[in-house]
Protein backbone atom coordinates (compact mmCIF):
# COMPACT_ATOMS: atom_id res chain seq x y z
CA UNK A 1 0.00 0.00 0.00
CA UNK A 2 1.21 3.32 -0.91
CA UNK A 3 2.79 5.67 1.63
CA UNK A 4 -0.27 9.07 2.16
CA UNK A 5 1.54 12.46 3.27
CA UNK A 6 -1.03 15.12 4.71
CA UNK A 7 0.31 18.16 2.38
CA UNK A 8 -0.69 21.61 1.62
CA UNK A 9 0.20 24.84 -0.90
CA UNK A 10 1.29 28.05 0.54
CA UNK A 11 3.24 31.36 0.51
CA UNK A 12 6.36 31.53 2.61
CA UNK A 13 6.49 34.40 5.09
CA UNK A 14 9.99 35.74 3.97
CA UNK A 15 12.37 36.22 7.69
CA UNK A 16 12.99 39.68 7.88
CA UNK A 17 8.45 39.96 8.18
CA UNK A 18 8.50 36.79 10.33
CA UNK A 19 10.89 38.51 12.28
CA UNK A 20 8.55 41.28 13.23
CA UNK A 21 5.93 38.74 13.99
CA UNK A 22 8.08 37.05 16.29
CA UNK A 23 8.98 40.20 17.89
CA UNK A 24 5.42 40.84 19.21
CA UNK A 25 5.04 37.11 20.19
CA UNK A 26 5.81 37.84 24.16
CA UNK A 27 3.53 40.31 24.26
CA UNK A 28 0.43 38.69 22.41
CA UNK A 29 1.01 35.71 24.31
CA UNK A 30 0.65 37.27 27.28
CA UNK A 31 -2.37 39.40 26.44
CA UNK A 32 -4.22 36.71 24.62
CA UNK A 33 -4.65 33.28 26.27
CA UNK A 34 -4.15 30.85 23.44
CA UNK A 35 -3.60 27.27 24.40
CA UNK A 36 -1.60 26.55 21.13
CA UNK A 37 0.87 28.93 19.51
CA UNK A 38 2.01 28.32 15.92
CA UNK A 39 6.32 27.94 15.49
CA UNK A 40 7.39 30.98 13.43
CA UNK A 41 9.23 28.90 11.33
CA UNK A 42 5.41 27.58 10.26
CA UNK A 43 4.11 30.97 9.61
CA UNK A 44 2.56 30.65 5.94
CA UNK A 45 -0.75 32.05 3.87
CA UNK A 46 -2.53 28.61 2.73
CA UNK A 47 -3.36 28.74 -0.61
CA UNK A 48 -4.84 25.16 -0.64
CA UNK A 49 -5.02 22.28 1.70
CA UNK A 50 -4.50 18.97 -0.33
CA UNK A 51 -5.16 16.81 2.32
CA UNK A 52 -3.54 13.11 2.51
CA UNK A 53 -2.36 12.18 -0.79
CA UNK A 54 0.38 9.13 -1.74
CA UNK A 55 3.78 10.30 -2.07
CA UNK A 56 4.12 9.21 -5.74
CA UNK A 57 1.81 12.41 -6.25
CA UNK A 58 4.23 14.48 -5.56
CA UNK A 59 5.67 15.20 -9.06
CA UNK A 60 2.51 15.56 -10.44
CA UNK A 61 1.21 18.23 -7.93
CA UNK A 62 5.16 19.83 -8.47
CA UNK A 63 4.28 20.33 -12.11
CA UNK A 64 0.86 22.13 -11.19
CA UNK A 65 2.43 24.15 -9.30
CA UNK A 66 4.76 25.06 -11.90
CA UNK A 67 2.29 25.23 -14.76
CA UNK A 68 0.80 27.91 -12.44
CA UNK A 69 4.16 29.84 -11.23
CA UNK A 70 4.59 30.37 -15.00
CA UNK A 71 1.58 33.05 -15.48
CA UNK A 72 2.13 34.64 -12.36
CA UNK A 73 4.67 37.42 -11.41
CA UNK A 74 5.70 38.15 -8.19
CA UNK A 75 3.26 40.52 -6.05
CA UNK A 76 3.82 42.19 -3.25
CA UNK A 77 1.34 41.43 -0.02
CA UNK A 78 1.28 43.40 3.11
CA UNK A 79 0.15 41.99 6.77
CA UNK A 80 -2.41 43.89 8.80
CA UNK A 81 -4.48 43.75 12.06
CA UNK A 82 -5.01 40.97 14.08
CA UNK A 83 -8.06 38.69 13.83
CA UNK A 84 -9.83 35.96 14.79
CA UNK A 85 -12.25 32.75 13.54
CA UNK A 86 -15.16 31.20 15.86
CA UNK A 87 -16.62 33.00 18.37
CA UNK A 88 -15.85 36.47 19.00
CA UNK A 89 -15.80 35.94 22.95
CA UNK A 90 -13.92 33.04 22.49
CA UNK A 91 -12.63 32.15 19.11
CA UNK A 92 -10.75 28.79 17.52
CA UNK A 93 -8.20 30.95 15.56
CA UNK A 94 -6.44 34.02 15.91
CA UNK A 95 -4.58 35.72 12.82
CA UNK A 96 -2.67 38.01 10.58
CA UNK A 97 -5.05 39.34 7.96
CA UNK A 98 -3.95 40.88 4.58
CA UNK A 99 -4.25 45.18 4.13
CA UNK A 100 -5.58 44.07 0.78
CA UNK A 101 -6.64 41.27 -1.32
CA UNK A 102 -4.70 41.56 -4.45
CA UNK A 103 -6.22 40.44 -7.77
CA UNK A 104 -2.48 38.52 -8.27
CA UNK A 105 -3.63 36.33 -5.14
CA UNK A 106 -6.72 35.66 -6.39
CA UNK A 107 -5.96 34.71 -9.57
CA UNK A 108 -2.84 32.33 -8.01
CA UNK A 109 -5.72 30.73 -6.07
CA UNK A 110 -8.03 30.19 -8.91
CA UNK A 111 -5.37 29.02 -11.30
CA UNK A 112 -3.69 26.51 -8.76
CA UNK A 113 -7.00 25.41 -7.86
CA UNK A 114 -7.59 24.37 -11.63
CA UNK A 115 -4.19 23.40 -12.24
CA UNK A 116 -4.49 20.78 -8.81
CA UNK A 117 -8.24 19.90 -10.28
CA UNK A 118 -6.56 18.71 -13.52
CA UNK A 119 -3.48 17.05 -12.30
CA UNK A 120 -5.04 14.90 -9.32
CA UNK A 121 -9.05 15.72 -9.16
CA UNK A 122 -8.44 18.32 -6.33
CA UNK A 123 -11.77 19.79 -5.36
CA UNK A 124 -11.13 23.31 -3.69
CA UNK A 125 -13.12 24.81 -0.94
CA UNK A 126 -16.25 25.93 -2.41
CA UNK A 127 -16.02 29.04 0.49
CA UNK A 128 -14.61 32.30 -0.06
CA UNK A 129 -10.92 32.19 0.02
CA UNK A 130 -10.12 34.10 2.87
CA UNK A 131 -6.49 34.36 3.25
CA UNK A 132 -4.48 34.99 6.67
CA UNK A 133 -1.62 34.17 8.46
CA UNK A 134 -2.41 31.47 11.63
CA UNK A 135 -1.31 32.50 14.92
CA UNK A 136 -2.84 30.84 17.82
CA UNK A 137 -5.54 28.49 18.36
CA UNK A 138 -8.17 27.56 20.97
CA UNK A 139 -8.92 30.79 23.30
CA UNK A 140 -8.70 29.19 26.69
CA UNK A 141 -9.94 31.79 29.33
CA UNK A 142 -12.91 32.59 31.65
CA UNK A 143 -12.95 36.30 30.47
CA UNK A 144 -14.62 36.72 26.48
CA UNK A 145 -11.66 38.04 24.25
CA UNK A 146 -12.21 41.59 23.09
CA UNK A 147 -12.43 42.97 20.04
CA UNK A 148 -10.65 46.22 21.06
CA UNK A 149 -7.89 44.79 22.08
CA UNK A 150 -7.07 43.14 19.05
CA UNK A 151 -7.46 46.41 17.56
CA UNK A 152 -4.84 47.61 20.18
CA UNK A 153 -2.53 44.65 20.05
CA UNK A 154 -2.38 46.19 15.75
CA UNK A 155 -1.67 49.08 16.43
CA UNK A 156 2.13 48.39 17.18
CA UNK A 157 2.65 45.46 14.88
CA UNK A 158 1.50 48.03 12.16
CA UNK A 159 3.86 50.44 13.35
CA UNK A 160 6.74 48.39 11.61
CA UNK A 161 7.92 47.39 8.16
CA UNK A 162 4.80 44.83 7.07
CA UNK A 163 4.70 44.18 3.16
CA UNK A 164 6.49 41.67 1.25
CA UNK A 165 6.76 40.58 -1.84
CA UNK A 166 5.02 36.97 -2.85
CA UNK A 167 7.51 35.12 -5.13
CA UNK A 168 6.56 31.71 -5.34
CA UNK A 169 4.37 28.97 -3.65
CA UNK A 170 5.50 26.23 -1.39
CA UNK A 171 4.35 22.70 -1.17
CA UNK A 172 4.68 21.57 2.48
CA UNK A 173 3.89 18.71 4.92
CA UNK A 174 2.39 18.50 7.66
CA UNK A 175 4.04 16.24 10.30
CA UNK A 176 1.50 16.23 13.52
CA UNK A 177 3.36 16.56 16.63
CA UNK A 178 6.59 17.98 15.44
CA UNK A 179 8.29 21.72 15.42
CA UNK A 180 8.73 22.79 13.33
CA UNK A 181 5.41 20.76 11.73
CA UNK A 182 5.33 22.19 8.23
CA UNK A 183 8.27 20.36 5.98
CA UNK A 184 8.61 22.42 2.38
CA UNK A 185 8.91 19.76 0.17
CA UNK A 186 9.32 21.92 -2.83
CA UNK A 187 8.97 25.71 -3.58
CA UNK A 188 8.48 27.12 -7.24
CA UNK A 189 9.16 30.61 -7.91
CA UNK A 190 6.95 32.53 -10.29
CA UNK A 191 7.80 34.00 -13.69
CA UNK A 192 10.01 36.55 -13.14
């Protein structure tokens, strides 16, 4: 029976921005009960969870990705406030949203979707695609988290250098239970 790897597609987060992220770790962590923290070396924007597939798919999914990288040219991306998924009092993720939504992204996402449809019958998410950069999950205190101090908690992170340019999309795996748990497997840089 054929090895399955859980694997995923995704924009690195280049150091120097990680870097900034990491620099306002102690202080989220302190002002926002999380149970589970996400390794900055995982820090990524999804652009489309594959899910378990055998590892003699990897090639295949490789050359979607690169039939893709070759109509795209680098963009640049820029992080904003903090946010959050679930509940508002007590939500399942907090993140990193984007300033903006670039049409580049959106068209990545679209393309690789069809390219990964094509290449191994990927179905993608039939919700919006509503990029971010995970953080935290699983709010674990008696007091409701508040919106305003999210809103604080930005204020500073925005304060520093927060945009980045997008140059190519990474194929990772997931390894449950390691650190850091994302493995890139392969990264394909767009048409320059």
């Amino acid at each position: 029976m054929a090895e399955n790897i859980r694997i995923f597609t995704a924009i690195t987060i280049p150091e120097n921005i990680t870097g900034q992220i990491v620099s306002h770790l102690p202080d989220w962590r302190t002002q926002l009960p999380f149970q589970r923290w996400v390794d900055p070396r995982d820090l990524h924007v999804t652009l489309h969870f594959i899910g378990d597939m055998p590892i003699s798919s990897i090639p295949v999914i490789q050359a979607a990705m690169q039939e893709t990288a070759s109509r795209i040219r680098a963009f640049p991306l820029e992080l904003s406030k903090l946010g959050s998924f679930g509940r508002v009092e007590r939500p399942s993720v907090l993140w990193l949203g984007l300033k903006e939504l670039p049409d580049e992204l959106l068209k990545l996402h679209q393309l690789l979707g069809e390219f990964l449809h094509s290449a191994i019958n990927y179905t993608p998410e039939t919700r919006p695609y509503r990029p971010h950069v995970t953080l935290a999950r699983k709010y674990n205190a008696d007091e409701p988290c508040k919106t305003d101090q999210l809103q604080k908690l930005s204020s500073s992170f925005l304060q520093h250098q927060t945009a980045f340019d997008a140059s190519g999309i990474t194929l990772y795996q997931t390894r449950l239970g390691e650190r850091p748990m994302y493995e890139p497997l392969a990264v394909i840089s767009f048409d320059k």
